[in-house]
C-alpha atoms as a PDB file:
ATOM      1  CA  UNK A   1      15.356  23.141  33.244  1.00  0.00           C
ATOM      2  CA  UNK A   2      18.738  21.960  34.792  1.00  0.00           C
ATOM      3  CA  UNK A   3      21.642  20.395  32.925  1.00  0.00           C
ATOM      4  CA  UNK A   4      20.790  17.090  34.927  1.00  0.00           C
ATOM      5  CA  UNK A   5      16.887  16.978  34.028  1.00  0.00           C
ATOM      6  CA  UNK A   6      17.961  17.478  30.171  1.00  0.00           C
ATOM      7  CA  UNK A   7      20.594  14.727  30.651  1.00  0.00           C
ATOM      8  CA  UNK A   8      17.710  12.303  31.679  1.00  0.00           C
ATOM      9  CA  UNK A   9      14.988  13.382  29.544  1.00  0.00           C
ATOM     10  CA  UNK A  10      17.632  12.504  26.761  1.00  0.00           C
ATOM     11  CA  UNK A  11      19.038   9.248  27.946  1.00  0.00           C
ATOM     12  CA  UNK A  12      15.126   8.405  28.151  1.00  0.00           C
ATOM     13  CA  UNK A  13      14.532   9.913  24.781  1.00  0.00           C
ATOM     14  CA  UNK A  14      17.098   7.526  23.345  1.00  0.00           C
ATOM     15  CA  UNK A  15      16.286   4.919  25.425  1.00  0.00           C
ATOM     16  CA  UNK A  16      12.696   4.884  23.584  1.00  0.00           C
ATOM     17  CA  UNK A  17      13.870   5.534  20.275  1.00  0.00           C
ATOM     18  CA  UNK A  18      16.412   2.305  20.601  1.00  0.00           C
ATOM     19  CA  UNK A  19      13.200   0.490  21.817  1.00  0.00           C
ATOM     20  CA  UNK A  20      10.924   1.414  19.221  1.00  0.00           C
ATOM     21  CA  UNK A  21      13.334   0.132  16.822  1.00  0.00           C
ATOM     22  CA  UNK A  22      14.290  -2.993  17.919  1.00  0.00           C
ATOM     23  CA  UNK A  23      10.605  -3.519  17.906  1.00  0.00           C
ATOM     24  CA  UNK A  24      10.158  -2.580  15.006  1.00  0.00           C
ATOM     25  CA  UNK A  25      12.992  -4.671  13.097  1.00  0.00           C
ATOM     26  CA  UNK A  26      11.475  -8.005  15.230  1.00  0.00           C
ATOM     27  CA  UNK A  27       7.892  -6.957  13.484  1.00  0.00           C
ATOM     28  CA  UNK A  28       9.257  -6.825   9.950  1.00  0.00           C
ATOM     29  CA  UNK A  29      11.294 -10.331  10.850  1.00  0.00           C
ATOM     30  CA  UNK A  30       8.273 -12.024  11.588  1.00  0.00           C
ATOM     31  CA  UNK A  31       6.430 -13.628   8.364  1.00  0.00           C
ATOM     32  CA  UNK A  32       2.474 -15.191   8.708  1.00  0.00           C
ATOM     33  CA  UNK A  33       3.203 -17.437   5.327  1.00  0.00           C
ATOM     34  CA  UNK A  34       5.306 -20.473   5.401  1.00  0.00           C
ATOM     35  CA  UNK A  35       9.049 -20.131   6.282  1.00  0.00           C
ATOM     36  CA  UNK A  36      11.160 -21.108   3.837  1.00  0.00           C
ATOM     37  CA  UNK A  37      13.465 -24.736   3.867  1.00  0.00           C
ATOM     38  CA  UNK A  38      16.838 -24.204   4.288  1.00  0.00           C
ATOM     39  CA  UNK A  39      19.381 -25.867   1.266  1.00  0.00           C
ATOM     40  CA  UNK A  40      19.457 -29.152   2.641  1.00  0.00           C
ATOM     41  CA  UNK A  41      15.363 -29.580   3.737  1.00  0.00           C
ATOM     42  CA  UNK A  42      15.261 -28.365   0.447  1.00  0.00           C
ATOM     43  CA  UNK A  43      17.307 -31.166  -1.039  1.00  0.00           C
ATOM     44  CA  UNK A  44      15.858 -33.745   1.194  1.00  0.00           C
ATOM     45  CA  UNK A  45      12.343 -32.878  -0.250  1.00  0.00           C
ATOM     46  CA  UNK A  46      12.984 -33.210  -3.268  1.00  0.00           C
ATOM     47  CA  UNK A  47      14.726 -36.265  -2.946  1.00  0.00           C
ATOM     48  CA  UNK A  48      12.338 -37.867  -1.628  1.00  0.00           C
ATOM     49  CA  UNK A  49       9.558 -36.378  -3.971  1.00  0.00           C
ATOM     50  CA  UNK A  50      11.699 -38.405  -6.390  1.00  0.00           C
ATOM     51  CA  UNK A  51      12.149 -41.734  -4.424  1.00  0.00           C
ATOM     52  CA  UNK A  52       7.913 -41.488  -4.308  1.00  0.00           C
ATOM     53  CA  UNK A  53       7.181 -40.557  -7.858  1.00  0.00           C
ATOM     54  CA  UNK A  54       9.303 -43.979  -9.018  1.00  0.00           C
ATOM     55  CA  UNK A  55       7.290 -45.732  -6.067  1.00  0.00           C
ATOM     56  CA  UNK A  56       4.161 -44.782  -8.064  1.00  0.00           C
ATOM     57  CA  UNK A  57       5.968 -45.820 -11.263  1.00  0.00           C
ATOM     58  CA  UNK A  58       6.215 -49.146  -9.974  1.00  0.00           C
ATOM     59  CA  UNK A  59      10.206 -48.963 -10.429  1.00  0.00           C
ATOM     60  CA  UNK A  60      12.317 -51.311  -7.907  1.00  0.00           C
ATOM     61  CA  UNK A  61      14.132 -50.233  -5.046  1.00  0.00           C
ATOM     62  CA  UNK A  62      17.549 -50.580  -6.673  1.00  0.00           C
ATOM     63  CA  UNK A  63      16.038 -49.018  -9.758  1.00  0.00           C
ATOM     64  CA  UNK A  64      14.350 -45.027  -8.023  1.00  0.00           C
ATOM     65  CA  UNK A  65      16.008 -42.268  -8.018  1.00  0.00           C
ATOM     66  CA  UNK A  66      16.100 -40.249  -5.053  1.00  0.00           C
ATOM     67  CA  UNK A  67      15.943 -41.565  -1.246  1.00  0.00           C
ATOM     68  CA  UNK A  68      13.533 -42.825   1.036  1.00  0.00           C
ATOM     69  CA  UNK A  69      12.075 -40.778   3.740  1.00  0.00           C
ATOM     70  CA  UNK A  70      14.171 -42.399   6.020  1.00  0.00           C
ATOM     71  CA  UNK A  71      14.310 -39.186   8.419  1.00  0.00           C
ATOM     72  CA  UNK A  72      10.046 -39.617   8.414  1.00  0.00           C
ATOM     73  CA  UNK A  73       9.768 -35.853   8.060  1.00  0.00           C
ATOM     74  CA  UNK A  74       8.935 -35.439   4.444  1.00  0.00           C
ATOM     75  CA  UNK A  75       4.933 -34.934   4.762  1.00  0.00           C
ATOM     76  CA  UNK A  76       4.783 -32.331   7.327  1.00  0.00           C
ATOM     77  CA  UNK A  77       8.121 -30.505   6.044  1.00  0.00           C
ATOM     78  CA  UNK A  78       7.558 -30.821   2.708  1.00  0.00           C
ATOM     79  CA  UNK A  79       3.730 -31.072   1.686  1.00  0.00           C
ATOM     80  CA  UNK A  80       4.021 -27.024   1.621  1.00  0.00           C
ATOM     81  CA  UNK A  81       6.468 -26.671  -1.010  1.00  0.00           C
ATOM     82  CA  UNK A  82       5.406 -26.154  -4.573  1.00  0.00           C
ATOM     83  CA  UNK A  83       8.078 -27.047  -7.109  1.00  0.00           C
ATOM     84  CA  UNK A  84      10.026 -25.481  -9.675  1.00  0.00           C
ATOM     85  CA  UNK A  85       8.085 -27.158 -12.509  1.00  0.00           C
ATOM     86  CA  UNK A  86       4.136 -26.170 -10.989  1.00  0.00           C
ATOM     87  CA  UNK A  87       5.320 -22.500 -10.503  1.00  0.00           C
ATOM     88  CA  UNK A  88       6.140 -22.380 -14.566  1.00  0.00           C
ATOM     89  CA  UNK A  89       2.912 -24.453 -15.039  1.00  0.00           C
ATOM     90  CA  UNK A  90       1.060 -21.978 -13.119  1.00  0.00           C
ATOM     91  CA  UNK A  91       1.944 -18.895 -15.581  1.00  0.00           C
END
């Protein structure tokens, strides 16, 4: 084998191994369960989980805690979340 042929079957040698990871660390970044809410989504659900609890409660507007879902994105970012309290009632 010449010097050039093992300079190419090495530059494609590493040029595989480079691709096979990179594929790899784009499998392990993918996730099939729910992606998690960044700090503020975060906030803003529970804010609002707030705002709605008083709602039920029958407290006034000036009265509730929390805000309204003004942004009109709390059931489909939210309804996913389980909170702090059911994950200790859940032990």
């Amino acid at each position: 084998m010449t010097d050039t042929a093992r300079k190419h079957r090495s530059a494609i040698t590493l040029a595989i191994i480079v691709g096979g990871l990179v594929t790899l660390a784009s499998l392990t970044q993918q996730t099939d369960g729910p992606r998690q809410l960044s700090a503020s989504e975060a906030e803003y659900c529970e804010m609002t989980a707030m705002w709605q609890e008083d709602t039920k409660a029958g407290f006034a507007e000036s009265q509730r805690r929390g805000w309204p879902d003004f942004k009109r994105t709390a059931a489909s970012l939210c309804s996913p979340q389980i909170t702090h309290g059911q994950q200790l009632a859940s032990r």
